[in-house]
C-alpha atoms as a PDB file:
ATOM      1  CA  UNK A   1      12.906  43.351 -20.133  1.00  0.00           C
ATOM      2  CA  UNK A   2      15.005  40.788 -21.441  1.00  0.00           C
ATOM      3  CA  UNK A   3      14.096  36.679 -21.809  1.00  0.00           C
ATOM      4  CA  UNK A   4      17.180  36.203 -19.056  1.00  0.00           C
ATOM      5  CA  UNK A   5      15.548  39.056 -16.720  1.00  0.00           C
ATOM      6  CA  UNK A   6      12.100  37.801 -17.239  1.00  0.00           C
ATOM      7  CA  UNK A   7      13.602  34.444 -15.839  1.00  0.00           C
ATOM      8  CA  UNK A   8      15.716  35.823 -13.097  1.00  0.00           C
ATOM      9  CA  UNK A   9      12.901  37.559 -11.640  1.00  0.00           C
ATOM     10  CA  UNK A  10      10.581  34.121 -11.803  1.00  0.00           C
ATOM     11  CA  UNK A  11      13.620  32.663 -10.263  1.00  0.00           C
ATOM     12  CA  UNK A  12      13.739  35.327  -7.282  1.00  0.00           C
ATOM     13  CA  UNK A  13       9.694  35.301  -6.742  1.00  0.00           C
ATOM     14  CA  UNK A  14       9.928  31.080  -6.524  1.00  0.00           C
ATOM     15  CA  UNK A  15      12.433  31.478  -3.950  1.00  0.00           C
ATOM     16  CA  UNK A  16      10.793  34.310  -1.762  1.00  0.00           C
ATOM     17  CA  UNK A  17       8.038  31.942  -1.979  1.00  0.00           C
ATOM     18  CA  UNK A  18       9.670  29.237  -1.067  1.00  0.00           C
ATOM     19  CA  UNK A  19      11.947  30.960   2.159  1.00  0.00           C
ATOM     20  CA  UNK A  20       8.106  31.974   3.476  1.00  0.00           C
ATOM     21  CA  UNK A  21       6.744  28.662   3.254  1.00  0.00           C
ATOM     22  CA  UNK A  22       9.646  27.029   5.380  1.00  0.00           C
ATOM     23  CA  UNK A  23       8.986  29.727   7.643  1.00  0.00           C
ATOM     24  CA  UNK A  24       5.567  29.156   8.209  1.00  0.00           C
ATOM     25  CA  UNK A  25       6.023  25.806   8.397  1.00  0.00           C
ATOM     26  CA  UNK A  26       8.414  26.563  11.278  1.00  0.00           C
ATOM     27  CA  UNK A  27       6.111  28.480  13.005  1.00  0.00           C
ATOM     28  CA  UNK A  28       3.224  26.957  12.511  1.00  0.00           C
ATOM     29  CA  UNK A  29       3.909  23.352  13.087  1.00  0.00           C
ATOM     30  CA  UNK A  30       7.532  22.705  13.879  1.00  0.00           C
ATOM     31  CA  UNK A  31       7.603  25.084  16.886  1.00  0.00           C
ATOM     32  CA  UNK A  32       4.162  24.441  18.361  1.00  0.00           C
ATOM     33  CA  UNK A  33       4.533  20.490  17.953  1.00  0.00           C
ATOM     34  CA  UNK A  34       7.549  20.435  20.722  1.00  0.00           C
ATOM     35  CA  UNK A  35       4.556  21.425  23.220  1.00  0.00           C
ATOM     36  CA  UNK A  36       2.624  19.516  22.434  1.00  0.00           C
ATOM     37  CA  UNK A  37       1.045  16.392  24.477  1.00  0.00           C
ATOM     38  CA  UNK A  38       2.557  12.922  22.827  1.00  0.00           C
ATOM     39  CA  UNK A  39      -0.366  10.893  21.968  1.00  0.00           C
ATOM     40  CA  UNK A  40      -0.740   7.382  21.658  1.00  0.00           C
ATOM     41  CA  UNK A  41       0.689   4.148  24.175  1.00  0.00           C
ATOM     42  CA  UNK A  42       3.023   1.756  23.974  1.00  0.00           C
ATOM     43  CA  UNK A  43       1.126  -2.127  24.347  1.00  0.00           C
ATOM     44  CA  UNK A  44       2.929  -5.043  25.474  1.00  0.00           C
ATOM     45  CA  UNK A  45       1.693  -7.331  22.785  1.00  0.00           C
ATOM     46  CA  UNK A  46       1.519 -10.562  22.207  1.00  0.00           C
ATOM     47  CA  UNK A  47       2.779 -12.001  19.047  1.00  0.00           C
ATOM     48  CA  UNK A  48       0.571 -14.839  17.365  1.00  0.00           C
ATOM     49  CA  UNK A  49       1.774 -18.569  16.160  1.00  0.00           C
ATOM     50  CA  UNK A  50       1.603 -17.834  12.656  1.00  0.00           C
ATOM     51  CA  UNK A  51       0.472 -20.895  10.709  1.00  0.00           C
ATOM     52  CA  UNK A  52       1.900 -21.577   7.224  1.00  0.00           C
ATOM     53  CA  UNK A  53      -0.009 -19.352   4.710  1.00  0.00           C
ATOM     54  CA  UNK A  54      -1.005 -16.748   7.297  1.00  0.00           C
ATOM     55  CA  UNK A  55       0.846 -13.647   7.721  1.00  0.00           C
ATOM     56  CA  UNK A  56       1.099 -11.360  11.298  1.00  0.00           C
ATOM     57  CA  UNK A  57       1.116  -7.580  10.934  1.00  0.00           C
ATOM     58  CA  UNK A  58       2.353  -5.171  13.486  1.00  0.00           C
ATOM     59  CA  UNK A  59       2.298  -1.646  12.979  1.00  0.00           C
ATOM     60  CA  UNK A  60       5.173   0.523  15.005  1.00  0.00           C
ATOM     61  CA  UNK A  61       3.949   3.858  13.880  1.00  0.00           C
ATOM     62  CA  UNK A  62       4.648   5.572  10.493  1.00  0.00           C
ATOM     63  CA  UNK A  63       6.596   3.596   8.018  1.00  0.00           C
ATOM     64  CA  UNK A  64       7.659   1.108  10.917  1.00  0.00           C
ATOM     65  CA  UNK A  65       5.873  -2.367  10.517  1.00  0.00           C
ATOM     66  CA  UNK A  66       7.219  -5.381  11.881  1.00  0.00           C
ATOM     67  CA  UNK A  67       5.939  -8.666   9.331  1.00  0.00           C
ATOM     68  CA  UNK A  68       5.907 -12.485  10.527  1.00  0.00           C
ATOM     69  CA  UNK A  69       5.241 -15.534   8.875  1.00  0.00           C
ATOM     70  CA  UNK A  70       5.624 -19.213  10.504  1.00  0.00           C
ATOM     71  CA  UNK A  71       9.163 -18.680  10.025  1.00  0.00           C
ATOM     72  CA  UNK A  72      10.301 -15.290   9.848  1.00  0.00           C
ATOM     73  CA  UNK A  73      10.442 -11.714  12.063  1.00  0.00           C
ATOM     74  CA  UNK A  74      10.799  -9.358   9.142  1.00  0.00           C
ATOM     75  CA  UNK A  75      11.428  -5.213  10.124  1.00  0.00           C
ATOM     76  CA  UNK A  76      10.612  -2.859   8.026  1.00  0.00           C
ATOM     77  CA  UNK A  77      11.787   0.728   8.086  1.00  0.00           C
ATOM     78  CA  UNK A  78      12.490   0.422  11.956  1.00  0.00           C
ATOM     79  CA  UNK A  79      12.206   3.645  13.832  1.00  0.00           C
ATOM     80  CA  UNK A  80      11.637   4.019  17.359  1.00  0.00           C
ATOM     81  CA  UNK A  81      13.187   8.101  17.230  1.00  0.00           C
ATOM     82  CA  UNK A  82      11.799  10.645  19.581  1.00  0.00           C
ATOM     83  CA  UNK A  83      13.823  13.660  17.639  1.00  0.00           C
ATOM     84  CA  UNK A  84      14.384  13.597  13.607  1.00  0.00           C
ATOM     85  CA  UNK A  85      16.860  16.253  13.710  1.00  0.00           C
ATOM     86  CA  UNK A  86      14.157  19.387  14.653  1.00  0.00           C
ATOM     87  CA  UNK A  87      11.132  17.314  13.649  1.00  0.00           C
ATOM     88  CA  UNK A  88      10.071  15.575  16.936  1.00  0.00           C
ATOM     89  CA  UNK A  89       8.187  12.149  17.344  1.00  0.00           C
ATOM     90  CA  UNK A  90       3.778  13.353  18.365  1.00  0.00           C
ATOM     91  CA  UNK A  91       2.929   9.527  18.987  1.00  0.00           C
ATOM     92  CA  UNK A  92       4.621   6.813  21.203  1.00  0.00           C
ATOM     93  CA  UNK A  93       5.840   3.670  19.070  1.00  0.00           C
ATOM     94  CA  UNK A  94       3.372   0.851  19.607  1.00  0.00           C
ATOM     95  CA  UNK A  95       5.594  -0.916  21.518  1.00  0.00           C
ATOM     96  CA  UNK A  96       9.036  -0.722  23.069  1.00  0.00           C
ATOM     97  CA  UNK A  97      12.194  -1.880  20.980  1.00  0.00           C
ATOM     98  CA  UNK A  98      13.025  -4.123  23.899  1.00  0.00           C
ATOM     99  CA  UNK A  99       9.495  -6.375  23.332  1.00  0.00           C
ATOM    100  CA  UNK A 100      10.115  -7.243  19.416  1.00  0.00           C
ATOM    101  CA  UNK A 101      10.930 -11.094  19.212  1.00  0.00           C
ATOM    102  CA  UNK A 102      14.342 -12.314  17.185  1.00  0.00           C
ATOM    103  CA  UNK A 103      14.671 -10.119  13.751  1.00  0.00           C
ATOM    104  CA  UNK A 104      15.646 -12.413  10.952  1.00  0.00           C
ATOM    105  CA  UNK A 105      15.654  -9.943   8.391  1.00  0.00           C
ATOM    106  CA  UNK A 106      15.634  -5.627   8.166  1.00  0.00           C
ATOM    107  CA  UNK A 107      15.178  -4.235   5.349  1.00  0.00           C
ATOM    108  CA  UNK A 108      15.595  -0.222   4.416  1.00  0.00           C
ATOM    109  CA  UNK A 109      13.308   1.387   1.872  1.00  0.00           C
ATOM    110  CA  UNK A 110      15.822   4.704   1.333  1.00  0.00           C
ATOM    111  CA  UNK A 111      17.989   7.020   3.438  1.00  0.00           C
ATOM    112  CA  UNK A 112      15.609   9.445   4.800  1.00  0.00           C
ATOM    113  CA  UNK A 113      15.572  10.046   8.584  1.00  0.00           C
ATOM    114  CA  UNK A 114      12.088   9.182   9.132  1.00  0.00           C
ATOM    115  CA  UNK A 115      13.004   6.016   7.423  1.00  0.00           C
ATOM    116  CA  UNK A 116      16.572   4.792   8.336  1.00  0.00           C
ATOM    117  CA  UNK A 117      16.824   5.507  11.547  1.00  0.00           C
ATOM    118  CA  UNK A 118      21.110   4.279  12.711  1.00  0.00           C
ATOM    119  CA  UNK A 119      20.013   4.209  16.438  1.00  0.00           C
ATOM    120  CA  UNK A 120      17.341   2.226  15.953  1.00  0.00           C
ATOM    121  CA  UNK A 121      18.996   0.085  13.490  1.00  0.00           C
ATOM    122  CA  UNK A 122      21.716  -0.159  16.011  1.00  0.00           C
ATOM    123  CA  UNK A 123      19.741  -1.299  18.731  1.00  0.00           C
ATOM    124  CA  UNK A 124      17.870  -4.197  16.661  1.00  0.00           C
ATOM    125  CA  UNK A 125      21.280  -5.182  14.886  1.00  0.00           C
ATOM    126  CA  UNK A 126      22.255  -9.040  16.346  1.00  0.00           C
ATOM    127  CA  UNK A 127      24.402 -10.454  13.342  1.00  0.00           C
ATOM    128  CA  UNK A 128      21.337 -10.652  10.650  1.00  0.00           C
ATOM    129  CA  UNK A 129      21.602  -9.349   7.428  1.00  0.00           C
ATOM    130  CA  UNK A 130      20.186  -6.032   5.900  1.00  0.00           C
ATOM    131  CA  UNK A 131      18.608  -4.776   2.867  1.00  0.00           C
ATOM    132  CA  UNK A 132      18.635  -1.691   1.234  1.00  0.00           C
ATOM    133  CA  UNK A 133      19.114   0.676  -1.498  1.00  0.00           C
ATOM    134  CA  UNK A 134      22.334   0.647  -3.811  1.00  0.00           C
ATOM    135  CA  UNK A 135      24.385   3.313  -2.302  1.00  0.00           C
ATOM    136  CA  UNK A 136      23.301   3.128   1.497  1.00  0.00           C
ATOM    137  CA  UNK A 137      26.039   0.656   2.984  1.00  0.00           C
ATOM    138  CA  UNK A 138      27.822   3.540   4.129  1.00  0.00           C
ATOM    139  CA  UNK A 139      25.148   4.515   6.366  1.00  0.00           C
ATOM    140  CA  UNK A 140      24.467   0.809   7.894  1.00  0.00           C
ATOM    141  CA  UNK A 141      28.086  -0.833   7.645  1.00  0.00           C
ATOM    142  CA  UNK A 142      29.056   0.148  11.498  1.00  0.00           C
ATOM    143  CA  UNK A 143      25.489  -0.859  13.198  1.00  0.00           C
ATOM    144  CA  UNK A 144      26.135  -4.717  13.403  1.00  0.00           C
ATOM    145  CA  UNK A 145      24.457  -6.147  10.794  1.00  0.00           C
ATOM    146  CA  UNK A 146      26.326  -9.004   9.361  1.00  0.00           C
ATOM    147  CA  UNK A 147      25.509  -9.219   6.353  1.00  0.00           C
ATOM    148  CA  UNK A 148      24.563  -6.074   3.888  1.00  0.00           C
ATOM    149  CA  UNK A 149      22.698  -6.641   0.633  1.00  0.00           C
ATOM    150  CA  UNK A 150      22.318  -3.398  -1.943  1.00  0.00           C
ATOM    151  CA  UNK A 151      19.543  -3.563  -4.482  1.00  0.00           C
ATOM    152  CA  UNK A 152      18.724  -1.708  -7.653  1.00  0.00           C
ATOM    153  CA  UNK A 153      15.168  -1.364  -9.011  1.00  0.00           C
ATOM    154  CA  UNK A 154      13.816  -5.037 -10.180  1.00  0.00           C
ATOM    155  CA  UNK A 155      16.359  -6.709  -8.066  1.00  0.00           C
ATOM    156  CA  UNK A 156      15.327  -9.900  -6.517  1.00  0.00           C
ATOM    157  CA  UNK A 157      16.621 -11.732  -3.771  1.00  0.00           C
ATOM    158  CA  UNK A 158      16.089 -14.632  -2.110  1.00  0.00           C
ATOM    159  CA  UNK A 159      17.027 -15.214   1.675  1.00  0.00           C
ATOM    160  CA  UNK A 160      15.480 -18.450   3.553  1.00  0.00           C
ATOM    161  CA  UNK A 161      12.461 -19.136   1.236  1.00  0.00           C
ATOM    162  CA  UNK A 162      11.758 -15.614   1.209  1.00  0.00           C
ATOM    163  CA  UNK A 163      11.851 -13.531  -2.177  1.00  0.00           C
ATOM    164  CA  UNK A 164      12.355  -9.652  -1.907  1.00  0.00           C
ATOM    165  CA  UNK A 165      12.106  -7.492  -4.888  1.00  0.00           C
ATOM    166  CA  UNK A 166      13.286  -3.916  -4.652  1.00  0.00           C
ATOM    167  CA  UNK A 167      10.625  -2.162  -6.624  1.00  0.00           C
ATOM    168  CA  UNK A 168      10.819   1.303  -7.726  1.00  0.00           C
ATOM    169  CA  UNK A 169       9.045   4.675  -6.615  1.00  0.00           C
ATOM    170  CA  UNK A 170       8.760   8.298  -7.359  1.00  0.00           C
ATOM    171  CA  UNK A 171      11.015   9.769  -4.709  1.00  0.00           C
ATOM    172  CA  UNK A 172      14.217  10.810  -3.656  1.00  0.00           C
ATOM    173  CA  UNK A 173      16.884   9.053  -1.347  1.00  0.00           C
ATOM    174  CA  UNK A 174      19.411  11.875  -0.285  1.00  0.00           C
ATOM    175  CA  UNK A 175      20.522  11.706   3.098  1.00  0.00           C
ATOM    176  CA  UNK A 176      21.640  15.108   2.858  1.00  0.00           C
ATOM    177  CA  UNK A 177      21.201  17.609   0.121  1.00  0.00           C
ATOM    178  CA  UNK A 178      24.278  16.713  -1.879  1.00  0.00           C
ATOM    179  CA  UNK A 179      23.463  13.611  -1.482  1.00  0.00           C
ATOM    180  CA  UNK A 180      22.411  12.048  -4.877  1.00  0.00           C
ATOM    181  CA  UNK A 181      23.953   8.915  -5.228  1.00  0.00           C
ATOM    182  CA  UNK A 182      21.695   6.920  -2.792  1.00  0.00           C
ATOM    183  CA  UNK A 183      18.546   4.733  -4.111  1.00  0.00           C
ATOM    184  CA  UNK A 184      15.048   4.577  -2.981  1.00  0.00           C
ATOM    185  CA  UNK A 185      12.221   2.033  -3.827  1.00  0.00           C
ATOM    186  CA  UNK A 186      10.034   0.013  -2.124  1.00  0.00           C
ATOM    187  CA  UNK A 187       9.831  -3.570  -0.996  1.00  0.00           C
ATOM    188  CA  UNK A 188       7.540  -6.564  -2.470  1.00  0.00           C
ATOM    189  CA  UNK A 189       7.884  -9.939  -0.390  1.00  0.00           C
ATOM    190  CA  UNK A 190       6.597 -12.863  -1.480  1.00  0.00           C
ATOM    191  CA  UNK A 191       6.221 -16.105   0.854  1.00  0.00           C
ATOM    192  CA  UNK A 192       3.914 -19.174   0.247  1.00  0.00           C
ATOM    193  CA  UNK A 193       2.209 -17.765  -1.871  1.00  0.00           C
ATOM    194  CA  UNK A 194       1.215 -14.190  -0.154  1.00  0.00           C
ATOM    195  CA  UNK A 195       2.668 -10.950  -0.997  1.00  0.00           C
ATOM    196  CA  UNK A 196       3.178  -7.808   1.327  1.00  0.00           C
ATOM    197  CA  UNK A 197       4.294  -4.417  -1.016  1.00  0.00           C
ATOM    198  CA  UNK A 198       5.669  -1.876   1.402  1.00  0.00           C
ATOM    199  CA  UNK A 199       5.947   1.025  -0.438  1.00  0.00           C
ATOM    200  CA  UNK A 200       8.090   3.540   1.547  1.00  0.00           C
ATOM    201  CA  UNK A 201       7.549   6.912   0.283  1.00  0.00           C
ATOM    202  CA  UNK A 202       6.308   7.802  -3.237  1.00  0.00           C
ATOM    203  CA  UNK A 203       4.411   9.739  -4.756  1.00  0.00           C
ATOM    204  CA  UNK A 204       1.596   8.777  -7.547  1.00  0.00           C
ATOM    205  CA  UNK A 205       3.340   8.033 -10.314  1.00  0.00           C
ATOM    206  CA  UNK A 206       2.484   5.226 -13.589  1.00  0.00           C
ATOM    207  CA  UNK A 207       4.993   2.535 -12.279  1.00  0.00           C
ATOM    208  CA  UNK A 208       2.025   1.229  -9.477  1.00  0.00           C
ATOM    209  CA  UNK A 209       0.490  -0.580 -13.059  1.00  0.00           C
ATOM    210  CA  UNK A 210       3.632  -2.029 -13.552  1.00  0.00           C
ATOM    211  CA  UNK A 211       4.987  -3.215 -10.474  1.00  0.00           C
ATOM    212  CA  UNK A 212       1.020  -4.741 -10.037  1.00  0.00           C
ATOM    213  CA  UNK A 213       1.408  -6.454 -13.198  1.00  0.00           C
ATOM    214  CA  UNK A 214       4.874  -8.176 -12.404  1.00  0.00           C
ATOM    215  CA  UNK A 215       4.737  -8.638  -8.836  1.00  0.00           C
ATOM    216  CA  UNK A 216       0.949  -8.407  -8.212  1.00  0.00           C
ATOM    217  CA  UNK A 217       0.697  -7.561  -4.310  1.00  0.00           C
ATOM    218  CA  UNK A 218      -2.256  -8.852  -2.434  1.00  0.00           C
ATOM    219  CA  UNK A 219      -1.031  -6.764   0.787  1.00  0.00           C
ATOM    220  CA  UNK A 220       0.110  -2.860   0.473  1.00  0.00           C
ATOM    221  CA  UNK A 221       1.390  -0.953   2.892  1.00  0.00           C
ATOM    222  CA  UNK A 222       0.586   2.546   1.844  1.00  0.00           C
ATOM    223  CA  UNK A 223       1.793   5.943   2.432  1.00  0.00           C
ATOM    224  CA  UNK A 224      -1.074   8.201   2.927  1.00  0.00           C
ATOM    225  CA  UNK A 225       0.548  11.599   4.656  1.00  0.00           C
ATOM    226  CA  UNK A 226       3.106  14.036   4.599  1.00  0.00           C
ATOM    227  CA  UNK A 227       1.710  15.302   1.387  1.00  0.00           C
ATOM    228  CA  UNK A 228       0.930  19.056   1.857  1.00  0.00           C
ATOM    229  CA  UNK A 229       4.684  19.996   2.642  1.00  0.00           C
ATOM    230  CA  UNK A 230       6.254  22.909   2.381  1.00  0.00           C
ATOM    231  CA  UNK A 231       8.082  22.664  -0.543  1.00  0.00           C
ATOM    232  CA  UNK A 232       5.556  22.086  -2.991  1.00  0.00           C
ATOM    233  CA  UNK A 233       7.141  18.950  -4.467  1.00  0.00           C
ATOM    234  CA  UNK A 234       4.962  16.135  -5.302  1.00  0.00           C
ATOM    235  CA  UNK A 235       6.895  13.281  -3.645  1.00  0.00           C
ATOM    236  CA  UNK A 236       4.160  11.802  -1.181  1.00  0.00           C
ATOM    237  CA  UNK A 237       0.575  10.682  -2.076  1.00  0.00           C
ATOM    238  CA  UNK A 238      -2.497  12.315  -0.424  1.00  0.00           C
ATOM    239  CA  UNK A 239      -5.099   9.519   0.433  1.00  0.00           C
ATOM    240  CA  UNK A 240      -6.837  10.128  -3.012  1.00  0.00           C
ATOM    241  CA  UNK A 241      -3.972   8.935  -4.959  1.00  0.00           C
ATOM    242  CA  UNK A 242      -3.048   6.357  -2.105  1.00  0.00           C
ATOM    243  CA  UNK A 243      -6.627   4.444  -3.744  1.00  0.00           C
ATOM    244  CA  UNK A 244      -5.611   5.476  -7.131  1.00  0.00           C
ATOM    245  CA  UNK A 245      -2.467   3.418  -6.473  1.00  0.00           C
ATOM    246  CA  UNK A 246      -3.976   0.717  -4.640  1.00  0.00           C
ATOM    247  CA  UNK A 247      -6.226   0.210  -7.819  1.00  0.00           C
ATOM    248  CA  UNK A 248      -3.373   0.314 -10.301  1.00  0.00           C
ATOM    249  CA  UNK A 249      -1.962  -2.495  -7.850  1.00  0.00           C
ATOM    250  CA  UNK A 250      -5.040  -4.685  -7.813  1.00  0.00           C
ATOM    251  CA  UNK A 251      -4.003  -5.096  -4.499  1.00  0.00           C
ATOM    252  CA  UNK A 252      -6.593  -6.990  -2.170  1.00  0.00           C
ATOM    253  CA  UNK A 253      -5.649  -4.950   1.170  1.00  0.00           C
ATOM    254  CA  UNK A 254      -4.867  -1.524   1.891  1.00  0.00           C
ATOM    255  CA  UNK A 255      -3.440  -0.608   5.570  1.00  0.00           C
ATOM    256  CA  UNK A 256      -2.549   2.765   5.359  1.00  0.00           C
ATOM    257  CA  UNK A 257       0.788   4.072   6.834  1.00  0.00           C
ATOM    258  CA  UNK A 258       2.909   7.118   6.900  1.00  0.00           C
ATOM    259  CA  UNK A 259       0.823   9.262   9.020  1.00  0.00           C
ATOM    260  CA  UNK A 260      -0.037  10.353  12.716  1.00  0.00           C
ATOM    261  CA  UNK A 261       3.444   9.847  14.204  1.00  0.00           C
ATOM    262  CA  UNK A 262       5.763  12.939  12.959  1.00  0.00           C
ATOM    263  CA  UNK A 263       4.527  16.154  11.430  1.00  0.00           C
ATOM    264  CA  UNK A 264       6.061  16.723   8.143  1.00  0.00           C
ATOM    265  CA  UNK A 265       3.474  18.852   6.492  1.00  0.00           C
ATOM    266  CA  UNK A 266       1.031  21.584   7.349  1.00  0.00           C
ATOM    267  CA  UNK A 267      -2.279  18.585   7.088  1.00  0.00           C
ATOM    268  CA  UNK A 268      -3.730  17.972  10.584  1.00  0.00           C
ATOM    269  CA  UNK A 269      -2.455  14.836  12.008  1.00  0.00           C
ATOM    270  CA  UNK A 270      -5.884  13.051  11.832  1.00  0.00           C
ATOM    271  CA  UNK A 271      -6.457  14.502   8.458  1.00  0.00           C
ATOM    272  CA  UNK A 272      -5.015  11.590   6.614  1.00  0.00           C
ATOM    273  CA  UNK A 273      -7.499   8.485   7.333  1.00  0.00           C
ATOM    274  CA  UNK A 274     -10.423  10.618   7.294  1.00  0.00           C
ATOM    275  CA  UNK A 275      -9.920  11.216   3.246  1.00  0.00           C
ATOM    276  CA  UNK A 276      -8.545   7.851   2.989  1.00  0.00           C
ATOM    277  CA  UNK A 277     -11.675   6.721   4.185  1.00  0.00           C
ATOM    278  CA  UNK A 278     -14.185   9.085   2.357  1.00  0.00           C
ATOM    279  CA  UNK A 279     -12.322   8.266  -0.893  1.00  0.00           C
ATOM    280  CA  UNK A 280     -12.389   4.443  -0.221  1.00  0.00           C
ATOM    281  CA  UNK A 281     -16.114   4.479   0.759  1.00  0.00           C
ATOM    282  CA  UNK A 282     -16.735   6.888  -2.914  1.00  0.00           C
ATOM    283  CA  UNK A 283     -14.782   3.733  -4.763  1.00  0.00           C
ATOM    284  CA  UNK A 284     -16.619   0.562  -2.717  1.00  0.00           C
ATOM    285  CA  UNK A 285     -13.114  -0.257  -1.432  1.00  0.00           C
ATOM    286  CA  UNK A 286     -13.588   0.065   2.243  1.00  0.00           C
ATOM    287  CA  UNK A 287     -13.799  -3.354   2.860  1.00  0.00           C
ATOM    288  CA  UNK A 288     -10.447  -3.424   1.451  1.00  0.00           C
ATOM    289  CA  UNK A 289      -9.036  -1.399   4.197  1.00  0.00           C
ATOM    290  CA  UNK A 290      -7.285  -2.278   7.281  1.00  0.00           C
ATOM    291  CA  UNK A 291      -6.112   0.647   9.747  1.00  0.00           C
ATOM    292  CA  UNK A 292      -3.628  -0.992  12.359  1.00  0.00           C
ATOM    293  CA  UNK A 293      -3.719   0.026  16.190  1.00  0.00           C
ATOM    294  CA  UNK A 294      -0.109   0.909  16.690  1.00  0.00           C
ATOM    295  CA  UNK A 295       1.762  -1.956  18.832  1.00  0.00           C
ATOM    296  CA  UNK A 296      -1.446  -4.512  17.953  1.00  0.00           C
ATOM    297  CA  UNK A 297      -0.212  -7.731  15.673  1.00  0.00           C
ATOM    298  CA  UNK A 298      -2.803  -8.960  13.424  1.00  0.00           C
ATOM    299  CA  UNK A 299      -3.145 -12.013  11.666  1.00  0.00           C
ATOM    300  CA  UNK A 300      -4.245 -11.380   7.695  1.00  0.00           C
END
């Protein structure tokens, strides 16, 4: 057999491989998950006077996070979606759209449904501006949002004594599969001297040292699920690398995110902060780590 056959029939066997594993996936989590029970409540909280220097958290559910300060409501990654396209929502939103206070500022960590979410954004869109990625406008420009600021990797803006530095990550930010031209990254923002690093999605990858070393976050919001999917592609960390990460940050605070609300992968849904926690405890950082109630602020 020829070089070229040898590698056609590779070719052939990585695809069979790959058509199964969708399959299964199908099968064996996308099918049973629409009967199954949504878990989870929606609170009716209420949000804390933030004094200067202090910093309110509230976790929506999966990359969703809503930040405060003693002069800012800052959304992250708003999604309040029942249905990503066949993928459908296991665990109420923490609280309903209707309760968050005034939004100042939204910002967009990439394109992906799970993470830019137009009815949502619609819905929370009163004439603020927006950040996100270099090569999203076209995705946002309609919702109401009156002012629209791209970023590249390293960008930094400021808006209201705020700083915001798009930071990079080892992703992808196609909407759809032809889709290259979109960015991805995460979000570092500094205020009175605190820093929160939302990460969006990544997987592990060497830039965590540098973007500790230049923007050195003291608060990380960390993707820990989604990372046995059915592709095979590394673009997610499991919790192992999620403290790997955290350590290349020198980050003081870890609240885990990114799991629990939509299935993406074949690990159990309460898989994710079970390892996180077993691999903290092995490293003496679980005093470092903060797991939000969904819908609960929390004053860091």
């Amino acid at each position: 057999m020829s070089c070229a056959g040898r590698k056609s029939a590779t070719v052939s066997t990585r695809k069979r491989v790959k058509h199964w594993s969708e399959r299964n996936f199908i099968t064996e989590v996308l099918i049973p998950s629409i009967f199954t029970r949504k878990m989870g409540r929606r609170n009716k909280p209420v949000f804390p006077t933030v004094d200067p220097g202090k910093i309110a958290l509230t976790w929506i559910g999966h990359a969703s996070f809503l930040i405060q300060t003693d002069r800012h409501n800052i959304l992250v990654d708003p999604n309040w979606a029942n249905w990503l396209l066949v993928v459908r929502r296991l665990r109420h939103a923490g609280l309903w759209i209707d309760h968050l206070p005034n939004i100042d500022l939204v910002l967009v960590t990439h394109a992906h449904f799970d993470h830019l979410n137009r009815s949502t954004l619609r819905r929370v869109a009163n004439r603020q501006p927006i950040a996100i990625p270099s090569g999203v406008r076209s995705l946002v420009e309609d919702l109401g949002f009156h002012y629209i600021h791209q970023m590249d990797w390293w960008d930094t803006w400021s808006h209201k004594g705020i700083d915001v530095t798009f930071v990079p990550a080892k992703h992808w930010g196609a909407r759809v599969l032809a889709d290259r031209h979109r960015g991805y990254g995460g979000f570092v923002i500094s205020y009175q001297g605190r820093s929160i690093y939302h990460v969006g999605d990544s997987a592990y990858f060497s830039g965590f040292r540098e973007i500790g070393v230049r923007c050195r976050p003291e608060i990380v919001l960390m993707p820990i699920g989604a990372y046995d999917n059915p592709s095979g592609r590394d673009v997610h960390l499991s919790p192992e690398e999620a403290i790997r990460a955290f350590g290349d940050l020198g980050g003081r605070l870890l609240v885990p995110m990114h799991f629990g609300t939509y299935r993406l992968s074949y690990e159990p849904m309460h898989e994710p902060p079970e390892r996180l926690m077993k691999a903290a405890a092995h490293h003496g950082l679980l005093s470092q780590i903060r797991v939000l109630t969904e819908g609960l602020p929390e004053v860091v």
